[in-house]
Protein backbone atom coordinates (compact mmCIF):
# COMPACT_ATOMS: atom_id res chain seq x y z
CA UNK A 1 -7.14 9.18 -16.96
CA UNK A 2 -3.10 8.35 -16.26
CA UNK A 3 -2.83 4.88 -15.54
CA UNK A 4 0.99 4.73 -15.67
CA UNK A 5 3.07 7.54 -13.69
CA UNK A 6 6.94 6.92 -13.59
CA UNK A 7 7.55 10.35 -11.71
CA UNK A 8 6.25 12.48 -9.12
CA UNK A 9 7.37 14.99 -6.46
CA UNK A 10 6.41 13.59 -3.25
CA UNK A 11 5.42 15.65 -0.33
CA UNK A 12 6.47 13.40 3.33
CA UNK A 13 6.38 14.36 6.33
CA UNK A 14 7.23 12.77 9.90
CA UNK A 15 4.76 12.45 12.66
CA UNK A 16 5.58 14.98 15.70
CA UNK A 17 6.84 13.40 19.03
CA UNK A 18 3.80 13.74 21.95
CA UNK A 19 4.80 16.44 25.35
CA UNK A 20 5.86 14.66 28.15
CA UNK A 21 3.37 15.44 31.17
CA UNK A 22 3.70 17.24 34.20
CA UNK A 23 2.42 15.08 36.92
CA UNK A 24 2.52 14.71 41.01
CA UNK A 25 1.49 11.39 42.67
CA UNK A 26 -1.47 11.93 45.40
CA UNK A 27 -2.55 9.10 47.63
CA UNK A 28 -4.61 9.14 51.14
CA UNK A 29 -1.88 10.71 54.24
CA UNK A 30 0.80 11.09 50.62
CA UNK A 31 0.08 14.54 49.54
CA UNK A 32 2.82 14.89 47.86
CA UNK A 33 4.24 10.94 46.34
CA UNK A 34 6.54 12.51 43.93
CA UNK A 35 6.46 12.73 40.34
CA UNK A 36 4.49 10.52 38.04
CA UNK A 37 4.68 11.88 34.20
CA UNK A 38 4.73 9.50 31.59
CA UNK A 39 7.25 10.15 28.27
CA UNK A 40 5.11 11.57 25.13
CA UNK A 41 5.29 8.80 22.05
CA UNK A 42 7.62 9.22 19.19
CA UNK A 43 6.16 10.25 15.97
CA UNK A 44 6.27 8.16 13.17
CA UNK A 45 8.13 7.96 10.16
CA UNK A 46 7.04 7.58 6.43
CA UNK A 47 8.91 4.84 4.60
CA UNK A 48 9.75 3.70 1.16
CA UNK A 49 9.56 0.28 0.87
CA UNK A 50 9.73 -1.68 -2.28
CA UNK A 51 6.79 -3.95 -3.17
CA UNK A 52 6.99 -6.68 -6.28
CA UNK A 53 2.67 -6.36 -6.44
CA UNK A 54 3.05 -2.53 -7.04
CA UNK A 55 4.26 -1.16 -10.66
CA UNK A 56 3.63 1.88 -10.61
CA UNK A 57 3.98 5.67 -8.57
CA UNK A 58 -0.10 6.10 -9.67
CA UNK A 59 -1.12 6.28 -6.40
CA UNK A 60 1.27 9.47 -5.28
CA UNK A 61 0.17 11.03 -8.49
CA UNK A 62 -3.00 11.55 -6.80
CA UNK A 63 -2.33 11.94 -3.38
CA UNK A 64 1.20 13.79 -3.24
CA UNK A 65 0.72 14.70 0.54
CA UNK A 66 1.68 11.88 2.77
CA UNK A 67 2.52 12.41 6.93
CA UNK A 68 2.73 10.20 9.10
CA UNK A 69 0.83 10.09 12.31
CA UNK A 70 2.09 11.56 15.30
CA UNK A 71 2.72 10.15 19.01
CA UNK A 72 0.60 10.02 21.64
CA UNK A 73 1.34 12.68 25.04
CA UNK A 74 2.70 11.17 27.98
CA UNK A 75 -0.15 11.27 31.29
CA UNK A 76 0.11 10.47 34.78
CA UNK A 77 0.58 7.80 36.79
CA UNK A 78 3.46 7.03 34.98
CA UNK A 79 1.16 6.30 31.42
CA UNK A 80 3.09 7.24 28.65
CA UNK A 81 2.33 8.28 25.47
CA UNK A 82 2.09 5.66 22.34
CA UNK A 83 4.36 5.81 19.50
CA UNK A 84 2.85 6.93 16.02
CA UNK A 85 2.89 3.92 13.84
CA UNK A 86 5.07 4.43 10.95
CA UNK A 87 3.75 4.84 7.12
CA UNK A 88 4.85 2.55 4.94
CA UNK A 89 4.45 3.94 1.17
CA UNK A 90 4.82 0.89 -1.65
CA UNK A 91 7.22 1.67 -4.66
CA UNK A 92 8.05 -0.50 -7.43
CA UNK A 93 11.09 -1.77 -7.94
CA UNK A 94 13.95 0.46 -9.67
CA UNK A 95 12.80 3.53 -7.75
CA UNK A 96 14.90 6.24 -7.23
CA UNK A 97 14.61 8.73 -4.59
CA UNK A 98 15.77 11.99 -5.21
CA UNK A 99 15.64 15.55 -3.50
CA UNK A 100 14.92 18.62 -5.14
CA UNK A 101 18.07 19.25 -6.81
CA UNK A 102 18.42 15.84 -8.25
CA UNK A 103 20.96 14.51 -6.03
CA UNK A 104 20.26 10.92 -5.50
CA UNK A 105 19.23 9.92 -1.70
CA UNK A 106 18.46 6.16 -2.23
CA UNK A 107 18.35 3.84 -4.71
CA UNK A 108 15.45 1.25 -4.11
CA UNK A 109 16.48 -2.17 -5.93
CA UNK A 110 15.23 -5.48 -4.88
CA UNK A 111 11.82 -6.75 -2.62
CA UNK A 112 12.13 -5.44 0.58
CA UNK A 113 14.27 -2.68 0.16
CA UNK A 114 13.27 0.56 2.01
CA UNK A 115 14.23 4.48 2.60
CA UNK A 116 13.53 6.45 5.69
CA UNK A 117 12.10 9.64 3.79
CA UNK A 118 10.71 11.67 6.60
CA UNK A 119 11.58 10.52 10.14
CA UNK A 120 9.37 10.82 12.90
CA UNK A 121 10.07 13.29 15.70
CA UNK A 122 11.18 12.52 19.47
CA UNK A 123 8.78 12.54 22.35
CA UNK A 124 9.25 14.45 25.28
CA UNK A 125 10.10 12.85 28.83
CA UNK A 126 7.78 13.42 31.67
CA UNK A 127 8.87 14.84 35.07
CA UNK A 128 9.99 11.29 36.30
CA UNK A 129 12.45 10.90 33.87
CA UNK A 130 13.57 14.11 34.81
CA UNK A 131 13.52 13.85 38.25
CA UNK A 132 17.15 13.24 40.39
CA UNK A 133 18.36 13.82 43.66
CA UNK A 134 19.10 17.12 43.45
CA UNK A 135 16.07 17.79 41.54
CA UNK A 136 13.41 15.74 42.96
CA UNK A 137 9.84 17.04 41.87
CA UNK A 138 10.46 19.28 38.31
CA UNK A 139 7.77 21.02 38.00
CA UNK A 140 8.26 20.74 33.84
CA UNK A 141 8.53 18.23 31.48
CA UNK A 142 9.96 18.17 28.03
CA UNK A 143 8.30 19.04 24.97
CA UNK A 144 8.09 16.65 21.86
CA UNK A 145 9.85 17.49 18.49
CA UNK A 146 8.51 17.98 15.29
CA UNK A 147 8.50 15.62 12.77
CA UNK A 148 10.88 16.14 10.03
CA UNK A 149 9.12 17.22 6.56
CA UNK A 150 10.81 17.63 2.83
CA UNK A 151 10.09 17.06 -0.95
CA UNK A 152 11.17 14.27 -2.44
CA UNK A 153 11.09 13.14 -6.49
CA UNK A 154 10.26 9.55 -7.10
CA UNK A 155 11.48 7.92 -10.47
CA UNK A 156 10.86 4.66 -11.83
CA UNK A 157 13.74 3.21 -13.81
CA UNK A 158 12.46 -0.45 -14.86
CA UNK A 159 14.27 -3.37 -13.94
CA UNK A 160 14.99 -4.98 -16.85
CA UNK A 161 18.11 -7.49 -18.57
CA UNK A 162 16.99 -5.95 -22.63
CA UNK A 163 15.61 -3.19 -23.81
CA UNK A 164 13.73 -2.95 -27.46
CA UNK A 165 14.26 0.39 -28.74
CA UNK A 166 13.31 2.04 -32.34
CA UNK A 167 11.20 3.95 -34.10
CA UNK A 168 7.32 3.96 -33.32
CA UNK A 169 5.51 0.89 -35.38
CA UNK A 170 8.66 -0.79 -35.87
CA UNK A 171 7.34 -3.79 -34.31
CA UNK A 172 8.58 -3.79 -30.69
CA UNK A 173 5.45 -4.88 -29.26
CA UNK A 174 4.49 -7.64 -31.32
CA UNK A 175 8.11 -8.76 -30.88
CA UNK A 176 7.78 -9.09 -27.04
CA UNK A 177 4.52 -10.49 -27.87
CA UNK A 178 5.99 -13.36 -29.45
CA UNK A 179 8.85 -13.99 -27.54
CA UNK A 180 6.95 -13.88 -24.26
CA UNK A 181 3.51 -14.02 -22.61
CA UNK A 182 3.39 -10.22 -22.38
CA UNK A 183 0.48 -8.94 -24.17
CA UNK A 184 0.80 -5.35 -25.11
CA UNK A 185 -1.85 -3.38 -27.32
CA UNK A 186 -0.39 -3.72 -31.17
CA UNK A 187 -1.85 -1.50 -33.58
CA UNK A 188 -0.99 -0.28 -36.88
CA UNK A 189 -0.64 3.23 -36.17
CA UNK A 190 2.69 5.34 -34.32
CA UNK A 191 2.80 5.91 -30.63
CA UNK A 192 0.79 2.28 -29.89
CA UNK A 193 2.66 1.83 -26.65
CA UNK A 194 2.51 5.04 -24.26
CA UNK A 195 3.74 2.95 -21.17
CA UNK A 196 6.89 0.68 -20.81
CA UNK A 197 6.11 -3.47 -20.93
CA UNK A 198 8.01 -5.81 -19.83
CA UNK A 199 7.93 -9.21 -20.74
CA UNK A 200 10.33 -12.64 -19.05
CA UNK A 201 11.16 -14.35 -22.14
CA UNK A 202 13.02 -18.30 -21.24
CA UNK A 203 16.48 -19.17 -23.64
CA UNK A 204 17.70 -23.15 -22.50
CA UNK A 205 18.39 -22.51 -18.45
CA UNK A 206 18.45 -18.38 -18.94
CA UNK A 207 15.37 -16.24 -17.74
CA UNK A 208 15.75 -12.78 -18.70
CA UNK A 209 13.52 -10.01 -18.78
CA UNK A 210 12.77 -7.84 -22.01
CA UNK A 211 11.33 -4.02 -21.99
CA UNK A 212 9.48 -2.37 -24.92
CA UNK A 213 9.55 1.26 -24.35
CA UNK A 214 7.43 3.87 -26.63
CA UNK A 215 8.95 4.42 -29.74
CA UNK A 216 11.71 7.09 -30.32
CA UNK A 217 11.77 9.89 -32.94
CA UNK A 218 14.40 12.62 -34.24
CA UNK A 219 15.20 14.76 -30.75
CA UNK A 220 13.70 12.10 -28.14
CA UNK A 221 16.83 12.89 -25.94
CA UNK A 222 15.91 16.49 -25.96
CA UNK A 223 12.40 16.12 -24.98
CA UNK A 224 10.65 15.38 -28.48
CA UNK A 225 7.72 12.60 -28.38
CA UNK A 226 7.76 10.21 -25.78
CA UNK A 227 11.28 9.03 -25.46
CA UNK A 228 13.15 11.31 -23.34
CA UNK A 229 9.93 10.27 -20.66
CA UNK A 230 10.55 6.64 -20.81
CA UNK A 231 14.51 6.67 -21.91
CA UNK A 232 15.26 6.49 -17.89
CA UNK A 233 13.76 2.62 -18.25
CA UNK A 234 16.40 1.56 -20.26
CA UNK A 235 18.78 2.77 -17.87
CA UNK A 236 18.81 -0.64 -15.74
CA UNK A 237 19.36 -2.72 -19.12
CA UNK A 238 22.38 -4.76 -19.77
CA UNK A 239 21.92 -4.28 -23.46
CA UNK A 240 19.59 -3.13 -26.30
CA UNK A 241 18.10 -4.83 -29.24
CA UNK A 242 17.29 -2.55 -32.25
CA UNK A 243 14.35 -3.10 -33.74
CA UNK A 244 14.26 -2.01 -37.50
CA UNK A 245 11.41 -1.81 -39.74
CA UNK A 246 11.82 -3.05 -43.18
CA UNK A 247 8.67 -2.47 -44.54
CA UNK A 248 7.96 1.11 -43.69
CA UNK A 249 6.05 2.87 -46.35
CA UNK A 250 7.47 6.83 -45.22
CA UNK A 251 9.86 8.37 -47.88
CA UNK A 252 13.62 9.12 -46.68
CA UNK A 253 13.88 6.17 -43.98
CA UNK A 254 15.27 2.66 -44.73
CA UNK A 255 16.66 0.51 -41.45
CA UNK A 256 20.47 1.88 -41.88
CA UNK A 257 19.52 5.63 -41.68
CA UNK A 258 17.01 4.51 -38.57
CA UNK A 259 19.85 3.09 -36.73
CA UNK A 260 22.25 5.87 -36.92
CA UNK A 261 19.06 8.20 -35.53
CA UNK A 262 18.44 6.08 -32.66
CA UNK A 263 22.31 5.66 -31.61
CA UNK A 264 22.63 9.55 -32.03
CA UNK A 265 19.69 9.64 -29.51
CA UNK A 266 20.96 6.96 -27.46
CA UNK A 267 24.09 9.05 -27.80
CA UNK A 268 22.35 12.37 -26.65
CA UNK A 269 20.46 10.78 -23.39
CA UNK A 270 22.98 11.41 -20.12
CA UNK A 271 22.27 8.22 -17.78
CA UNK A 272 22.53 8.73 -14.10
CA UNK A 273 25.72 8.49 -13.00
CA UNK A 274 24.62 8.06 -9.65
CA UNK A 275 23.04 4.20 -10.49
CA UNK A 276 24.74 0.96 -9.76
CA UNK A 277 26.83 2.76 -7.27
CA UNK A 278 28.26 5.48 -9.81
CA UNK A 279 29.49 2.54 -12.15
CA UNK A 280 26.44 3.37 -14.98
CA UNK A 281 27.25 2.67 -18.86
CA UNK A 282 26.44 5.14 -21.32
CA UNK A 283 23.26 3.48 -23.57
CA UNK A 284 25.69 3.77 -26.07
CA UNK A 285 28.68 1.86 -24.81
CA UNK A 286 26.50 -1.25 -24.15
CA UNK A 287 25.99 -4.12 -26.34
CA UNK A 288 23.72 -3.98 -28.85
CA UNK A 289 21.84 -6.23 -31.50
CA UNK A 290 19.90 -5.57 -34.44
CA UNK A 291 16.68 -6.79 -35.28
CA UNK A 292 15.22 -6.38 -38.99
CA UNK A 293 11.71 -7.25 -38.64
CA UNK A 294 8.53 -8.40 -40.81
CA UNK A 295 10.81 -10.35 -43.08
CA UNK A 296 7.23 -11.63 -43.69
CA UNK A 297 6.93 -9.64 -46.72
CA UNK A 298 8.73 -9.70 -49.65
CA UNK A 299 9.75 -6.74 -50.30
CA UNK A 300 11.10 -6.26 -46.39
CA UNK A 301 12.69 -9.31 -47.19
CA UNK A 302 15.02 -8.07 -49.48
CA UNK A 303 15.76 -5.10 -48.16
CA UNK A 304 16.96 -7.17 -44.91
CA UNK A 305 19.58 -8.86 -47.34
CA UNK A 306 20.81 -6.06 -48.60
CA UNK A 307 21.21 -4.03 -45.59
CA UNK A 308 22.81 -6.95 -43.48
CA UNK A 309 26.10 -7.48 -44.96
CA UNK A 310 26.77 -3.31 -44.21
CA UNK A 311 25.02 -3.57 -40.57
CA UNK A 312 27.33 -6.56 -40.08
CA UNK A 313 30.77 -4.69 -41.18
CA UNK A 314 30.03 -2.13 -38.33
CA UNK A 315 30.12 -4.61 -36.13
CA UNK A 316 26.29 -5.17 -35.14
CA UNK A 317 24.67 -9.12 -34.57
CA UNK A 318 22.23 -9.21 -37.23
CA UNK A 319 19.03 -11.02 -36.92
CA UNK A 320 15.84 -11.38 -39.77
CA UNK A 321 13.06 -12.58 -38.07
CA UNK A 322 8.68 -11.60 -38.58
CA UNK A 323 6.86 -11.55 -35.56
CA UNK A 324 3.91 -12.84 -37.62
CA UNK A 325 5.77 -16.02 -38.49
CA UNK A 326 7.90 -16.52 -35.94
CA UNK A 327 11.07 -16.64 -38.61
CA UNK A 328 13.92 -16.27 -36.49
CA UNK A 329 12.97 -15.87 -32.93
CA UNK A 330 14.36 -18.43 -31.67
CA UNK A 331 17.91 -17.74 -32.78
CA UNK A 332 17.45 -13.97 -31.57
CA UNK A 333 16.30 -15.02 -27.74
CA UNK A 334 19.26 -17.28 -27.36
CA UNK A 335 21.32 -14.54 -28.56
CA UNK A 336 19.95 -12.26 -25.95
CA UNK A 337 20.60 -14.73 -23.35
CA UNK A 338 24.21 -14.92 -24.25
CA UNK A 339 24.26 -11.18 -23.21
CA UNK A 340 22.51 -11.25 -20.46
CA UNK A 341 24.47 -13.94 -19.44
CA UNK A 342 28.00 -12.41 -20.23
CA UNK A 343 26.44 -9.27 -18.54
CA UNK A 344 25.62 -11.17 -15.33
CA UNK A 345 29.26 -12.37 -15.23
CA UNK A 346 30.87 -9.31 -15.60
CA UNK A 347 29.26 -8.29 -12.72
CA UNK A 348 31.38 -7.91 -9.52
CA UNK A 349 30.12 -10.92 -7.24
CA UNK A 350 28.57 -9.19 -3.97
CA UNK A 351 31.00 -8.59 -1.64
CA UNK A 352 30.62 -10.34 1.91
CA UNK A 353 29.04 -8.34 4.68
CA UNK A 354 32.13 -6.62 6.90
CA UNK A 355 32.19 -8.15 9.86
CA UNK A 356 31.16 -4.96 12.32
CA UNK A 357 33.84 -3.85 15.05
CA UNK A 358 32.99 -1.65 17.49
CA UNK A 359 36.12 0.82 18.24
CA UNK A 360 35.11 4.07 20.67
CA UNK A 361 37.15 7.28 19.63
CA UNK A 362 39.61 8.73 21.65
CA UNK A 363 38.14 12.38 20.98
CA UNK A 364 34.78 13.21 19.98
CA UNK A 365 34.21 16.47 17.63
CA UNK A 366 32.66 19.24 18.89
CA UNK A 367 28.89 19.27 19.58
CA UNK A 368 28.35 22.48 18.65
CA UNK A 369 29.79 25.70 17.06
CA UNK A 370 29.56 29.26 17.88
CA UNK A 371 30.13 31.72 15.04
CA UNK A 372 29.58 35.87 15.44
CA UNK A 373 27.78 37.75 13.04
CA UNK A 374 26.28 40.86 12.49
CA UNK A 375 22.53 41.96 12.67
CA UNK A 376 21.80 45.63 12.71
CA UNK A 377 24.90 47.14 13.43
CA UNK A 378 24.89 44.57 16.56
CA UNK A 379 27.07 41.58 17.56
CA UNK A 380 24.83 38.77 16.87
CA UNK A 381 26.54 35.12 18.97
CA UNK A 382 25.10 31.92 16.61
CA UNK A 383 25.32 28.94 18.48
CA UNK A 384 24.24 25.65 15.82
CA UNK A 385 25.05 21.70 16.93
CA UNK A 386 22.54 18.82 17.05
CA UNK A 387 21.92 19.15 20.90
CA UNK A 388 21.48 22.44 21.43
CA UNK A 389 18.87 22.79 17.86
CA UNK A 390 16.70 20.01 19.85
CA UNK A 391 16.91 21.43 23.43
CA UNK A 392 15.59 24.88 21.98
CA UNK A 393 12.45 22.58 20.54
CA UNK A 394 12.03 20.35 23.75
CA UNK A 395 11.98 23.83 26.06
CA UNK A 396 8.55 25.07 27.59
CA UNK A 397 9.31 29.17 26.94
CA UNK A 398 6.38 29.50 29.18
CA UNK A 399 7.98 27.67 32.26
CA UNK A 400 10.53 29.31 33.94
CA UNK A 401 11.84 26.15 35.34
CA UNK A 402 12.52 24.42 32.63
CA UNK A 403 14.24 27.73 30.65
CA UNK A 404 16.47 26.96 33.40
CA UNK A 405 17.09 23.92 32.91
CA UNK A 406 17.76 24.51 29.04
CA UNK A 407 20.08 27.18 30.77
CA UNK A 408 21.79 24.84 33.32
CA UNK A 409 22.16 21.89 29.88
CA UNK A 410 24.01 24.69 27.67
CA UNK A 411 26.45 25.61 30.60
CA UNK A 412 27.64 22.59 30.91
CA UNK A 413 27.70 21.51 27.19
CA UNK A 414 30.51 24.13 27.49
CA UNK A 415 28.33 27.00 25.60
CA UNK A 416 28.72 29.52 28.29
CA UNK A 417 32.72 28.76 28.56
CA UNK A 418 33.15 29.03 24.63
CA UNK A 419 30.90 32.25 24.54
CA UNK A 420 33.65 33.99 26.97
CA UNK A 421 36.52 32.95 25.24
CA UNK A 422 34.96 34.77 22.05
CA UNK A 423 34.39 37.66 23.71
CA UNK A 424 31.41 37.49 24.17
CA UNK A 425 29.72 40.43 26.27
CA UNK A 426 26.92 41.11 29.40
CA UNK A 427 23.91 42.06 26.89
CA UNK A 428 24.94 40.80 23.30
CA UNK A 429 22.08 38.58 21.30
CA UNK A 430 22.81 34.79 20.93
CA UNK A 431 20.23 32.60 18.43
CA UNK A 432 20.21 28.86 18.79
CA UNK A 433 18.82 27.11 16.34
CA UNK A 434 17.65 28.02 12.57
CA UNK A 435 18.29 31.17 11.15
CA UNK A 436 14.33 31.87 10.80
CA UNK A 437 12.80 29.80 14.02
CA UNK A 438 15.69 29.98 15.89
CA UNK A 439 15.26 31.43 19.74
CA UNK A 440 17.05 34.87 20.53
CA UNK A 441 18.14 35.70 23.80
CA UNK A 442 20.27 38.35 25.56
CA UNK A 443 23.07 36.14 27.14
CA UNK A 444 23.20 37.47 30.72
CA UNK A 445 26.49 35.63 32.01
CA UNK A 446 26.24 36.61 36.12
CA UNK A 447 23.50 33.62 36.14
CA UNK A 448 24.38 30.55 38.17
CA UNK A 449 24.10 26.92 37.22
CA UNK A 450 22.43 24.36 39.87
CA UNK A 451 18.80 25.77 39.68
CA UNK A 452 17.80 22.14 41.38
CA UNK A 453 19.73 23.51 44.80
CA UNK A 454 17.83 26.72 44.86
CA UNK A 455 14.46 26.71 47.09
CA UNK A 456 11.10 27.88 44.94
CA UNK A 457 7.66 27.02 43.84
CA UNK A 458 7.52 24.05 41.00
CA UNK A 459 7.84 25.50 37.86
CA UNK A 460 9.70 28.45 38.61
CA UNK A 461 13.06 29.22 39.07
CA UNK A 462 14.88 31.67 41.31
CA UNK A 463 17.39 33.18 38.83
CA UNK A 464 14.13 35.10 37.12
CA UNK A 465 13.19 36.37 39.70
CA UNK A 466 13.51 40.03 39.88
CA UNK A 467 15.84 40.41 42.53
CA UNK A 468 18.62 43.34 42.28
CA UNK A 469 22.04 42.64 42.72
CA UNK A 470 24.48 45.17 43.74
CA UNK A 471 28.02 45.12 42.08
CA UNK A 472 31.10 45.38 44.18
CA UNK A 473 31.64 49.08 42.94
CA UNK A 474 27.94 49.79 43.98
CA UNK A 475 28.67 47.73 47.83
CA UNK A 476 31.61 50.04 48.42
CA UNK A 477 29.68 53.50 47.22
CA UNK A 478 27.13 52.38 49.34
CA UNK A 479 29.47 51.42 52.52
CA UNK A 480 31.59 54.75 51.60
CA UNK A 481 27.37 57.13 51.61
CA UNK A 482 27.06 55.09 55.43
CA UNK A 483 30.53 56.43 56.52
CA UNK A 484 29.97 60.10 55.21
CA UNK A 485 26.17 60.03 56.74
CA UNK A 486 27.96 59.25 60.24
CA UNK A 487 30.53 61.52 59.64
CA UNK A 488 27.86 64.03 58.97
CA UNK A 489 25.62 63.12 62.03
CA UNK A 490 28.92 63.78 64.77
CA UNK A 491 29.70 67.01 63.10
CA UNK A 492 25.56 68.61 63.84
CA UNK A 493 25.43 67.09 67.05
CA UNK A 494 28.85 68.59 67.82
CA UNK A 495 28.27 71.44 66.41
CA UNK A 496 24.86 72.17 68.27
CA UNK A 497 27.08 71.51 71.79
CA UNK A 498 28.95 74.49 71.23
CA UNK A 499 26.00 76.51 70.34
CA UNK A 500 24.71 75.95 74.20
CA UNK A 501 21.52 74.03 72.52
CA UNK A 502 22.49 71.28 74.84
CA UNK A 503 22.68 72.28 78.93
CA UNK A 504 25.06 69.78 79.78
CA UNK A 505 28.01 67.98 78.17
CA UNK A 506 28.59 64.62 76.77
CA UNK A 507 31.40 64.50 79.64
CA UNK A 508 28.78 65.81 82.80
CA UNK A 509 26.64 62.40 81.31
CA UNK A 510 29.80 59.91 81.78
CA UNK A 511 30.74 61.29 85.24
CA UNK A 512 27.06 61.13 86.75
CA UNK A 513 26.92 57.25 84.86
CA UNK A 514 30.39 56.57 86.62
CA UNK A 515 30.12 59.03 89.96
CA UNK A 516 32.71 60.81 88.93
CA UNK A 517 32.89 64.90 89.07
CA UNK A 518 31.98 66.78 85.82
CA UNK A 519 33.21 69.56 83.86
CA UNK A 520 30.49 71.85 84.62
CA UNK A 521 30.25 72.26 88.02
């Protein structure tokens, strides 16, 4: 079984925010005591947060699905919903978060430091918060939003001042060994060390930390052995010490043709540029010693003096020591604490926290966009912005008052205004939100904003009601059909007059109403 994992894709998820309720206040002779839903919880969020007990990304390795839980729904009597508590996930230090194409989200260095990876959703508000004076018993409330969800890639890059790099069973670990109280396994056979070590090693009034990594072999930058794995730990290093092996017994290697393999590996390996705030050093551009080890036997011995005086013209600190004797360690870990401390130096001294002014802008940007496109041969409106997205997610479809309140939020977020000065028309679609769970609609323009003023049941809302209204065009055909029906009307009884179906005139009527004579006598 693994029981070091330095990468994994992490699955996160936030917790979803709880409905708000719908909820009327009833007391004895108070029927009707207004509104009383409580606000659904927020959801919570999963968090990174570096911990100095945890040293490996083990745990995730098993257990790659992580959400956090989600908040409570709001109830009546003005009870509202508790919040999800957040999940707190422990990384080591020198974690880097990354998404799924490798660009780097956050880069977790130091106790305490932490990385909002999934946050929670929002809850919904109840129908007091919604209630106003116009609107004084809403018969909806507002749904909660879903927590947000992604995949994120979690690699450890070890935090260390020196790294000890060379070929397998060149003596890394028994170096680190004896230069601090780190006690790796040491064997006499390649590939000993499968995980990184680190070790603090103590040089006068310097403390530095060392890291053995697995050994490196011909084509470890290209994914060969174990080195390309564990090259990302020496990422975080200051500098590296090369440790040579002068008493190998394979043909065709001696400690100068080792060091050229392991800088042309170094060489190959592209560090993140995205570390240290974009400022990383090639491995190869760093300082570097060179350690020729087991000087403890003869032969290995010699060989160190004769390859020193070449190492040294290229420019390299040379050091013989044996890890069995402890020959030259001491000399070697003040030398690394020169470097570490010239490193440390070099470093730009943390700037002083900004002091924080507050200025408001003149002119915000727009809040949301609308963009036509084309969907069967159809003009398709796409509204996208931050407010509208959630609005379309806090919106009970099945309550017709609160699609009009979604309706009366858009109009005057300007939506309606910039749809008409688009050209937009009576009957075209309009999708807010996602492309693939976004809500379409057909945008009916003749409906009026206010839906609070207009008398109805809770919960629904006038506007949907289905209620014809005549045009102007359709009035005046109608008013124009009245006229010619009257017209009509005169012209039959007038014409049934002159047939003699009627014994007396109209006239003979108005003189025996008046007493006047008639026409017929």
């Amino acid at each position: 079984m693994a029981s070091f994992v330095d990468r994994v894709i992490l699955h996160v998820s936030g917790g979803s925010g709880g409905h708000g309720c719908v909820s009327i206040r009833r007391e004895k002779f108070k029927p009707l005591g207004g509104p009383d839903g409580g606000n659904g919880g927020d959801g919570g969020s999963v968090i990174l947060r570096v911990d100095g007990q945890t040293t490996t990304l083990l745990n995730y390795h098993h257990a790659p699905h992580q959400s956090a839980p989600n908040g409570g729904p709001g109830k009546g009597d003005l009870r509202h919903g508790h919040k999800g508590e957040d999940l707190v996930l422990s990384v080591p230090d020198g974690t880097v978060v990354k998404d799924q194409e490798g660009n780097v989200l956050a880069d977790l260095v130091g106790q305490g430091s932490e990385f909002v990876a999934a946050p929670g959703g929002q809850g919904g508000l109840g129908n007091a918060a919604l209630a106003s004076v116009k609107r004084k018993a809403p018969g909806f409330a507002l749904l909660g939003t879903p927590g947000s969800g992604r995949d994120v890639v979690l690699e450890l890059k070890s935090i260390a001042d020196i790294a000890l790099v060379g070929y397998p069973s060149a003596g890394k670990s028994s170096l680190i060994a004896a230069i601090s109280a780190a006690r790796p396994k040491i064997a006499d056979y390649p590939f000993t060390t499968l995980v990184p070590n680190l070790g603090v090693v103590e040089a006068g009034d310097v403390r530095y930390t060392v890291a053995d990594v697995p050994g490196l072999i011909p084509g470890a930058s290209e994914g060969k052995g174990l080195g390309l794995e564990f090259l990302r730990h020496v990422e975080r290093c200051a500098a590296l010490v090369h440790v040579l092996d002068c008493a190998t017994l394979e043909p065709e290697r001696d400690p100068v043709s080792d060091l050229e393999t392991i800088e042309a590996e170094l060489a190959g390996y592209a560090v993140d540029g995205d570390l240290d705030g974009g400022q990383a050093v090639p491995l190869n551009d760093r300082p570097r010693l060179v350690v020729l080890n087991k000087i403890d036997v003869p032969e290995a011995r010699e060989l160190a003096e004769f390859v020193r005086p070449e190492l040294e013209s290229r420019g390299y600190r040379v050091f013989e020591v044996s890890t069995a004797s402890h020959e030259g360690l001491r000399p070697l870990t003040f030398a690394m604490g020169e470097v570490v401390q010239e490193a440390r130096a070099a470093r730009p001294a943390p700037a002083e926290a900004p002091r924080v002014v507050l200025r408001p802008k003149g002119v915000r940007g727009p809040e949301f966009t609308v963009t036509r496109e084309e969907r069967n041969l159809e003009p398709l409106w796409h509204v996208r912005g931050e407010k509208p997205d959630r609005w379309i997610l806090q919106t009970d479809f099945n309550n017709e008052e609160a699609v009009g309140y979604l309706a009366d939020r858009l109009a005057k977020l300007g939506v309606e205004t910039e749809l008409f000065k688009q050209g937009a028309r009576p009957g075209d679609a309009v999708l807010i939100g996602p492309e693939n769970d976004g809500v379409v609609f057909d945008w009916e323009p003749t409906m009026v904003g206010g839906a609070e003023l207009l008398a109805g049941p809770r919960g629904t809302d006038l506007r949907f009601a289905d209620i014809d209204r005549p045009t102007r065009e359709q009035k005046r055909q109608q008013y124009q059909d009245r006229k010619d029906a009257k017209a009509a009307a005169r012209a039959e009884l007038e014409a049934e007059r002159s047939a003699g179906v009627w014994t007396e005139s109209v006239d003979a009527r108005r003189g025996e109403a008046t007493g006047g004579p008639g026409t017929d006598d």
